[in-house]
N, C-alpha and C. Protein backbone atom coordinates (compact mmCIF):
# COMPACT_ATOMS: atom_id res chain seq x y z
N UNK A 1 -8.17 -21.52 -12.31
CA UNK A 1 -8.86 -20.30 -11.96
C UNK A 1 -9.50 -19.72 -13.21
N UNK A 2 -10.88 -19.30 -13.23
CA UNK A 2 -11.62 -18.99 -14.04
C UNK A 2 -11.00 -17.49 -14.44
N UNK A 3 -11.12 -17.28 -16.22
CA UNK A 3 -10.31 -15.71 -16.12
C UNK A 3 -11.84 -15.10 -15.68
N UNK A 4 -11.04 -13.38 -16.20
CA UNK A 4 -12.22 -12.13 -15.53
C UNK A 4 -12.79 -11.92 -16.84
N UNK A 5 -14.02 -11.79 -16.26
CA UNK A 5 -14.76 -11.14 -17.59
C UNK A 5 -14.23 -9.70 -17.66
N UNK A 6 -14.51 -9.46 -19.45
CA UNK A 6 -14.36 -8.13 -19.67
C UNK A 6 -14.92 -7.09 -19.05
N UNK A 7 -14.73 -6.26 -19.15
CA UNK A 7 -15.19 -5.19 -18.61
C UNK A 7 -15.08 -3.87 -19.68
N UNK A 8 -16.22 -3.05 -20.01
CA UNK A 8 -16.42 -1.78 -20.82
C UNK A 8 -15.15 -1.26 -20.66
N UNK A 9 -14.34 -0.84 -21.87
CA UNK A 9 -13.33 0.04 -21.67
C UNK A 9 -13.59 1.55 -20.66
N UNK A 10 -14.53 2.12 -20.39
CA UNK A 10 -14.96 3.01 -19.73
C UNK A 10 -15.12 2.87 -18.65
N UNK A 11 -15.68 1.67 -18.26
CA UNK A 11 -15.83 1.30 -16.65
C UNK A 11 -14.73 0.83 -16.31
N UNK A 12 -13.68 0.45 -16.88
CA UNK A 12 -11.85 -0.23 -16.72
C UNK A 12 -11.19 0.91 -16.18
N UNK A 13 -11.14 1.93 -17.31
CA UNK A 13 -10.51 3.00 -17.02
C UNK A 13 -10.83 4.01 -15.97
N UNK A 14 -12.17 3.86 -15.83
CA UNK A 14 -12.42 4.64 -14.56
C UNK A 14 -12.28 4.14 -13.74
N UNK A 15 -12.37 2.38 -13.02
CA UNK A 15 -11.87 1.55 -12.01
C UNK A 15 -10.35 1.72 -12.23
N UNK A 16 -9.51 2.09 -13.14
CA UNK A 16 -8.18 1.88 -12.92
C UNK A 16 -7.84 3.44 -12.29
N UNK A 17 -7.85 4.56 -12.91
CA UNK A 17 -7.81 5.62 -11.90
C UNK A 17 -8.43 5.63 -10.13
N UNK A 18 -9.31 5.22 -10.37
CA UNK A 18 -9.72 5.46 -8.60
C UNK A 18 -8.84 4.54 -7.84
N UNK A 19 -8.63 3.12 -8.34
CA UNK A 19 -7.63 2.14 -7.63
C UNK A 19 -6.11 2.99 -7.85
N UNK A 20 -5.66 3.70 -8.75
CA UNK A 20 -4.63 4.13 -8.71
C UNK A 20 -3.91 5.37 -7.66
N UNK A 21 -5.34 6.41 -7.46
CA UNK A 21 -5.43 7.45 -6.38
C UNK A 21 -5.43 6.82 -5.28
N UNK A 22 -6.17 6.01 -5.28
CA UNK A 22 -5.89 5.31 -3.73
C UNK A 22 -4.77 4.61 -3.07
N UNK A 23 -4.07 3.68 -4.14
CA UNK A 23 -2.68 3.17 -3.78
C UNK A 23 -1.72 4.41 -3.59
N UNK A 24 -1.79 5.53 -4.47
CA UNK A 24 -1.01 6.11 -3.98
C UNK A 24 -0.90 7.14 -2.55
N UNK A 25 -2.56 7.15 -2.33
CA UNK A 25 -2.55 8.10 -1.41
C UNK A 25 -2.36 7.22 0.03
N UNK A 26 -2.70 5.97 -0.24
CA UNK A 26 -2.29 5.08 0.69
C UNK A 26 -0.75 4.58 0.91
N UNK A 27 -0.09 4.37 0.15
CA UNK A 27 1.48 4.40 -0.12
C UNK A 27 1.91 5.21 0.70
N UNK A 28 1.87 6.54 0.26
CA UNK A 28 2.45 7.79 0.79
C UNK A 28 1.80 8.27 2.43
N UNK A 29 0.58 7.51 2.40
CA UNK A 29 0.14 8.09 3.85
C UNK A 29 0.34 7.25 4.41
N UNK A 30 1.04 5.63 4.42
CA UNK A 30 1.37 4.69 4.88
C UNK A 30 3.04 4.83 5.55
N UNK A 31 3.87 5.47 5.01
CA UNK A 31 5.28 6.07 5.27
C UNK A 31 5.00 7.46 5.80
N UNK A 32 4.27 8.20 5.82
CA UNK A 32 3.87 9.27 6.57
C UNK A 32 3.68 8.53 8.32
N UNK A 33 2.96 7.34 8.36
CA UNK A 33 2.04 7.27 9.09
C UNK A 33 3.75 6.59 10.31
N UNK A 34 4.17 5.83 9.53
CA UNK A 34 5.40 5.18 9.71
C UNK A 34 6.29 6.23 10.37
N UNK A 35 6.43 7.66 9.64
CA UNK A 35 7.57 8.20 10.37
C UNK A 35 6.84 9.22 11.53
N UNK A 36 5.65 9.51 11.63
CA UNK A 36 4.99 10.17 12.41
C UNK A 36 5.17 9.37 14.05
N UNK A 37 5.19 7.91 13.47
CA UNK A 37 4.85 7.22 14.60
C UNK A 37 6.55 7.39 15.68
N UNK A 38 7.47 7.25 14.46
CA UNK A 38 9.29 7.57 14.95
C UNK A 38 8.99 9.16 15.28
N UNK A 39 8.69 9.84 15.20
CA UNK A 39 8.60 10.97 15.59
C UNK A 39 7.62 11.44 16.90
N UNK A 40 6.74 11.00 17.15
CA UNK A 40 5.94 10.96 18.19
C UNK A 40 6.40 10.35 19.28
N UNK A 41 6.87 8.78 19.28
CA UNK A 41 7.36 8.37 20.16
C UNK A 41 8.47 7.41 19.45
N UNK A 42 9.50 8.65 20.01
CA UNK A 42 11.12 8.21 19.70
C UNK A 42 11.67 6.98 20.54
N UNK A 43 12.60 6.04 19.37
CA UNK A 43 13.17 5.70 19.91
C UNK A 43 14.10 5.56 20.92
N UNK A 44 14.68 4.86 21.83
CA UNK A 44 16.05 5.07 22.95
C UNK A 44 17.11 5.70 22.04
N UNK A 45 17.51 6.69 23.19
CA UNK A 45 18.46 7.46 22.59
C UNK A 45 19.86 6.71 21.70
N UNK A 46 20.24 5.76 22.31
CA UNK A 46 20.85 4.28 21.85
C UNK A 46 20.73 4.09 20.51
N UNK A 47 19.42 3.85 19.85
CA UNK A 47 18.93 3.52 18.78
C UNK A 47 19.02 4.61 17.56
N UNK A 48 19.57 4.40 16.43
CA UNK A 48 19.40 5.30 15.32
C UNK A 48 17.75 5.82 14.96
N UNK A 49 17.89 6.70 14.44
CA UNK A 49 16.64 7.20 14.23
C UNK A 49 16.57 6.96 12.59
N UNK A 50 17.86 6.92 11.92
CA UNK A 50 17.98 6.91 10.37
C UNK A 50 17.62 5.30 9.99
N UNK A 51 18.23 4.35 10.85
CA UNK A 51 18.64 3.15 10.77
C UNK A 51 17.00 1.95 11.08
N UNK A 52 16.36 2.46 12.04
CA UNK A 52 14.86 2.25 12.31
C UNK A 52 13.91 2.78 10.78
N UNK A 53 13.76 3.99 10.76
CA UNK A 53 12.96 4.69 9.63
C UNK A 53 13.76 3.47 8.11
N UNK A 54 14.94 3.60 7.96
CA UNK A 54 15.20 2.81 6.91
C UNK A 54 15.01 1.28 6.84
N UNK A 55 14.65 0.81 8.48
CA UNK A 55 14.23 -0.89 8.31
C UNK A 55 12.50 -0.72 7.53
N UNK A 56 12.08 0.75 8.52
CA UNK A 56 10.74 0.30 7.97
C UNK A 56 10.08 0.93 6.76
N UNK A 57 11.18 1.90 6.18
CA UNK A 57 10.59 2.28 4.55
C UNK A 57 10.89 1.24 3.95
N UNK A 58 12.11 0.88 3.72
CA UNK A 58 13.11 0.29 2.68
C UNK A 58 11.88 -0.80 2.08
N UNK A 59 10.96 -1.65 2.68
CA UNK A 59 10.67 -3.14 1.98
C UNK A 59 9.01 -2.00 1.11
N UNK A 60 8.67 -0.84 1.65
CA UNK A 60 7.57 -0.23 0.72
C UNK A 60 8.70 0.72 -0.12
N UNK A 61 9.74 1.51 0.11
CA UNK A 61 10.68 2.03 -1.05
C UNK A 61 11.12 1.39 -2.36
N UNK A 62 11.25 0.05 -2.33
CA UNK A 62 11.22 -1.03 -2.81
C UNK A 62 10.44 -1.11 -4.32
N UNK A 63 9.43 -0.73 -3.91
CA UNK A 63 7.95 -0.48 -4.95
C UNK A 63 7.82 0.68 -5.36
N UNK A 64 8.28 1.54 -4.59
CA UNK A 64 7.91 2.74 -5.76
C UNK A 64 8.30 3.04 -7.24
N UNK A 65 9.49 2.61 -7.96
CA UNK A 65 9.53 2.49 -8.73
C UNK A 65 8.54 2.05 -10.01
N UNK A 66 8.09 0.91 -9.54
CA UNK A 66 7.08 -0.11 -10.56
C UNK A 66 5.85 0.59 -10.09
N UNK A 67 5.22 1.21 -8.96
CA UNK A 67 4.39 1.58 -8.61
C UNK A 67 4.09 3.23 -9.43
N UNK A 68 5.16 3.72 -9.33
CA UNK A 68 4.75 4.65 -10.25
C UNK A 68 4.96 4.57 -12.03
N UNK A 69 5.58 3.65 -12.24
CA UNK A 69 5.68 3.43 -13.99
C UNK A 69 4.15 2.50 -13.99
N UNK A 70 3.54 2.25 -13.05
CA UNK A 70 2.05 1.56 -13.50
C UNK A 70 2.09 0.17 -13.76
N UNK A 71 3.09 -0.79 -13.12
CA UNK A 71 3.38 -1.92 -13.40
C UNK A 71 2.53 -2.68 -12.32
N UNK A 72 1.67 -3.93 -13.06
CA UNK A 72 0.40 -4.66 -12.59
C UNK A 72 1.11 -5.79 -11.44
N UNK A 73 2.11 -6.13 -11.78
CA UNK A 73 2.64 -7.27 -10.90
C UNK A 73 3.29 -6.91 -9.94
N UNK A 74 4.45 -5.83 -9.50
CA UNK A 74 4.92 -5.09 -8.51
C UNK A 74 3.66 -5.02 -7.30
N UNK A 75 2.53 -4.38 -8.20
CA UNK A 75 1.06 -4.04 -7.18
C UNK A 75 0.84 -5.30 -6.66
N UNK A 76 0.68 -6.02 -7.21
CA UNK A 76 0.12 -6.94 -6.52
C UNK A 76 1.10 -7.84 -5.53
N UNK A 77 2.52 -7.68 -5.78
CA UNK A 77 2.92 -8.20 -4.38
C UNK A 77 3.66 -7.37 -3.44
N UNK A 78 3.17 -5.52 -3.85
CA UNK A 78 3.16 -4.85 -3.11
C UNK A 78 1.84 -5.02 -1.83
N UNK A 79 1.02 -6.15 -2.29
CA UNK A 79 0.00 -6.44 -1.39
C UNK A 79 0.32 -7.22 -0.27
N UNK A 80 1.47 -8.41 -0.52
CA UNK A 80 1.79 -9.05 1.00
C UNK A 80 3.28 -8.19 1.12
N UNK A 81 3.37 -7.25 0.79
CA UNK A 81 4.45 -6.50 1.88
C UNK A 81 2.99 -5.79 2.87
N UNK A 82 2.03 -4.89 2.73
CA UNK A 82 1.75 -4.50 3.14
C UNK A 82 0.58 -4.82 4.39
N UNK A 83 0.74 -6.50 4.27
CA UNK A 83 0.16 -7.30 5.50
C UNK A 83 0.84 -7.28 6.59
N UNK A 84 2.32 -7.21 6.45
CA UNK A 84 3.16 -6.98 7.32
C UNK A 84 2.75 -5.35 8.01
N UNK A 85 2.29 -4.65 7.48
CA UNK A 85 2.38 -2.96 8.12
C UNK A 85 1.04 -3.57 8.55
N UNK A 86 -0.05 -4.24 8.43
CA UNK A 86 -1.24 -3.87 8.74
C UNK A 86 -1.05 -4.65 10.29
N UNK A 87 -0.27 -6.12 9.97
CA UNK A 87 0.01 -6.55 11.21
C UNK A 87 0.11 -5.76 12.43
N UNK A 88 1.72 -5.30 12.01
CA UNK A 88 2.17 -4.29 13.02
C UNK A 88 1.41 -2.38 13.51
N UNK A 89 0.32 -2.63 12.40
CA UNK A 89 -0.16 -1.66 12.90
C UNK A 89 -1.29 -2.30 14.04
N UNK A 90 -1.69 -3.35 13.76
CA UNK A 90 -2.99 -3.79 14.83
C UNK A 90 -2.45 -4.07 16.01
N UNK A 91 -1.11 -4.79 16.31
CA UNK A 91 -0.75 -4.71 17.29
C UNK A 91 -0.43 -3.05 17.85
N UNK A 92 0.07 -2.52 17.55
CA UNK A 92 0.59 -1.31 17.47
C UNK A 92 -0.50 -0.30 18.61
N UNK A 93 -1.36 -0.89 17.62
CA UNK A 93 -2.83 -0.19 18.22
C UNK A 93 -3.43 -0.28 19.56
N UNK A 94 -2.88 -1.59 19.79
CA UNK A 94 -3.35 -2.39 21.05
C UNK A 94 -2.16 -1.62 22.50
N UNK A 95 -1.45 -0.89 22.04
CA UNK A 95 -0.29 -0.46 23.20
C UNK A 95 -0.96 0.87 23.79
N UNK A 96 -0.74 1.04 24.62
CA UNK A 96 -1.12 2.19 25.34
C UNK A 96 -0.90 3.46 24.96
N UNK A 97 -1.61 4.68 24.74
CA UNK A 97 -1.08 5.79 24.45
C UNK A 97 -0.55 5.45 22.39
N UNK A 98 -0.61 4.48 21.85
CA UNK A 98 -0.32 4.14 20.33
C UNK A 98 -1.14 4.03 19.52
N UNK A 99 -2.25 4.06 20.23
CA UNK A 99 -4.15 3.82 19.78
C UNK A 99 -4.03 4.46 18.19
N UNK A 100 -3.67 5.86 18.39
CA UNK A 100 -3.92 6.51 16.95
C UNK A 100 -3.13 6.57 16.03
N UNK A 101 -1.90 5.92 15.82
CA UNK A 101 -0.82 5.61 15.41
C UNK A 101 -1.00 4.57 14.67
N UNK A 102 -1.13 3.72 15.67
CA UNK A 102 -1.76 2.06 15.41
C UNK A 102 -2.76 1.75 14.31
N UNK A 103 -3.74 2.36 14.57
CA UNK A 103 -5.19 2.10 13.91
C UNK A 103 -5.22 2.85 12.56
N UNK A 104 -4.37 4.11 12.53
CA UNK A 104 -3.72 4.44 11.15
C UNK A 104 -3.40 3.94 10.23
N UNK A 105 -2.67 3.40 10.92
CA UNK A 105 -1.56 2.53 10.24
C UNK A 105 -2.02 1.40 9.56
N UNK A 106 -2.99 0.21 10.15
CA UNK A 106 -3.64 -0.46 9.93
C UNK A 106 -4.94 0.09 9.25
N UNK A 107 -5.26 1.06 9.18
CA UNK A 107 -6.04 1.25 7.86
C UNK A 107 -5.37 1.90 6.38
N UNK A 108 -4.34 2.52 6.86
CA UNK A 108 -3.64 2.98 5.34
C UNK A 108 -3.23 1.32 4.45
N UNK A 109 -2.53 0.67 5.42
CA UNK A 109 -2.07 -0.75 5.07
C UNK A 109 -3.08 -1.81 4.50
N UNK A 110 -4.22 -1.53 5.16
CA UNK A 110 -5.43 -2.66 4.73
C UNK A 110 -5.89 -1.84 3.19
N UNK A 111 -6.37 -0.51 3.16
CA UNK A 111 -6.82 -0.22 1.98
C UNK A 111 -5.87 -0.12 1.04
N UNK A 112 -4.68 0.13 1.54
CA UNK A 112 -3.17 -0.01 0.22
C UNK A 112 -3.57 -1.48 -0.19
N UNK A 113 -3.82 -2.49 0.57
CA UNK A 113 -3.64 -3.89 -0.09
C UNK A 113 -4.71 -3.86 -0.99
N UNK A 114 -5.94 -3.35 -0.22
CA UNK A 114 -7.36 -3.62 -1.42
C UNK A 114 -6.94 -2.77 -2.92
N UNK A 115 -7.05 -1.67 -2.47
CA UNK A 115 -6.40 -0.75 -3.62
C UNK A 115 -5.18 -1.53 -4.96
N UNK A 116 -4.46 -1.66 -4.07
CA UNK A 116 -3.45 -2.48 -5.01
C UNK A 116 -3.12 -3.52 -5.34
N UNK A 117 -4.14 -4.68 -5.32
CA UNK A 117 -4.69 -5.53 -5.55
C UNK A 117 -5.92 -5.83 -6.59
N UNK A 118 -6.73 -4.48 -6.39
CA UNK A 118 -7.74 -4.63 -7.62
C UNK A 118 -6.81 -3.78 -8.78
N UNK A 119 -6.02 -2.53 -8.57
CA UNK A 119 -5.29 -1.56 -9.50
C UNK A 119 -4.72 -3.16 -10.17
N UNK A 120 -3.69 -4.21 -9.50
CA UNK A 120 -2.85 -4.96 -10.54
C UNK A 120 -3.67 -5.78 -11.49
N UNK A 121 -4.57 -6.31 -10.91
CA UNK A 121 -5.80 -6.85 -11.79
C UNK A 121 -6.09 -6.87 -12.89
N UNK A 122 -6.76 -4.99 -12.71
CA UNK A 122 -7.33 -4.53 -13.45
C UNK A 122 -6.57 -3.90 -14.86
N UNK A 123 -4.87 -3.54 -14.31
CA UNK A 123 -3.73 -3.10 -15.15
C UNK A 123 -4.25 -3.97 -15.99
N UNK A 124 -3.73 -5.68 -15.71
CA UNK A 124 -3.51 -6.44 -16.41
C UNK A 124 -4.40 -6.89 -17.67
N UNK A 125 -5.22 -7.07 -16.73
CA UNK A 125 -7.21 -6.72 -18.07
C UNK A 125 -6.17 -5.76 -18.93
N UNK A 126 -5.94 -4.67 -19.02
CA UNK A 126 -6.06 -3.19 -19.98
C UNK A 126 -5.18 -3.92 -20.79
N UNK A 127 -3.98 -4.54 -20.24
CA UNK A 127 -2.23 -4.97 -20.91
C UNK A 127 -2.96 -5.78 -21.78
N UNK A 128 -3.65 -6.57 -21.30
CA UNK A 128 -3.73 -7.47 -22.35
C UNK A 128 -4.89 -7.21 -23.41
N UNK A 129 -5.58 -6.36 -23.65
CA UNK A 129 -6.66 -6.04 -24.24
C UNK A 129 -7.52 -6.70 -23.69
N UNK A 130 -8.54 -6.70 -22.71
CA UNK A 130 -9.76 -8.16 -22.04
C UNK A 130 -10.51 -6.95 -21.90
N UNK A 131 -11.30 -5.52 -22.26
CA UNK A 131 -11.76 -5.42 -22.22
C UNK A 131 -12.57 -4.99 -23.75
N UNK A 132 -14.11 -4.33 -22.88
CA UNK A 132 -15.34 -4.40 -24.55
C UNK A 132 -15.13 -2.92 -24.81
N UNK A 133 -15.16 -2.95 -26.23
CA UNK A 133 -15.18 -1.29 -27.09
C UNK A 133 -16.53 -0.94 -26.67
C-alpha cells in the first residue's frame, strides 16, 4: 500500500479537528440514539432494561477511553464496531413504526465510521511527523 502524501501542517490540523467534532458528536449521538430507541419502544417487561442498554453500549463504551486521549488506532477499529450499529440500524429502519429510530441510527453509525476513519489516519500523519511546514 502506497503511503499518504503529506499534507500542509495547517490543512492536517484543521482536517484533524473537524474529523474529531464529528466522531464525537457521532459517538455520543450514536448511544443517545441507542437508548432513545430502549426508551421509546421498551422492551418485554421480562427483559432487563439495564442488561439490553449494557449489551448495546458496552462494545462503543469500550472506546471511549482511547477515543478521548486522541489515540489513531482505537479510531480506526472503532470503525468495524460501528458497522455493526449501522447494520442494525438499517434493518431497524425497515420495521414498522422504527423508521426514525432506524435511519438515525444508521446515519450517526455510517458518519461515526467515515469520521473515524479519516480522524485515525490523519492522527497518524501528525504522530509521525508526514506532514509540510
Amino acid at each position: 500500500m502506497k503511503a499518504a502524501q503529506p499534507l500542509p501542517k495547517r490543512e492536517l490540523e484543521m482536517k484533524l479537528k473537524v474529523s474529531r467534532i464529528l466522531t464525537l458528536i457521532c459517538y455520543f449521538g450514536l448511544l443517545v440514539t441507542l437508548l432513545l430507541g430502549l426508551v421509546l419502544f421498551p422492551p418485554p417487561e421480562e427483559a432487563r432494561f439495564a442488561v439490553i442498554l449494557g449489551v448495546l453500549w458496552v462494545p462503543l463504551l469500550v472506546f471511549f477511553p482511547f477515543v478521548w486521549l486522541k489515540k489513531p488506532r482505537p479510531h480506526i477499529w472503532l470503525c468495524f464496531v460501528s458497522l455493526i450499529y449501522f447494520m442494525q440500524g438499517t434493518t431497524t429502519a425497515f420495521v414498522p413504526g422504527k423508521a426514525g429510530i432506524g435511519f438515525a441510527q444508521a446515519l450517526f453509525a455510517l458518519i461515526l465510521f467515515t469520521a473515524a476513519m479519516l480522524y485515525g489516519r490523519w492522527r497518524a500523519m501528525q504522530l509521525r511527523g508526514a506532514y509540510l511546514d
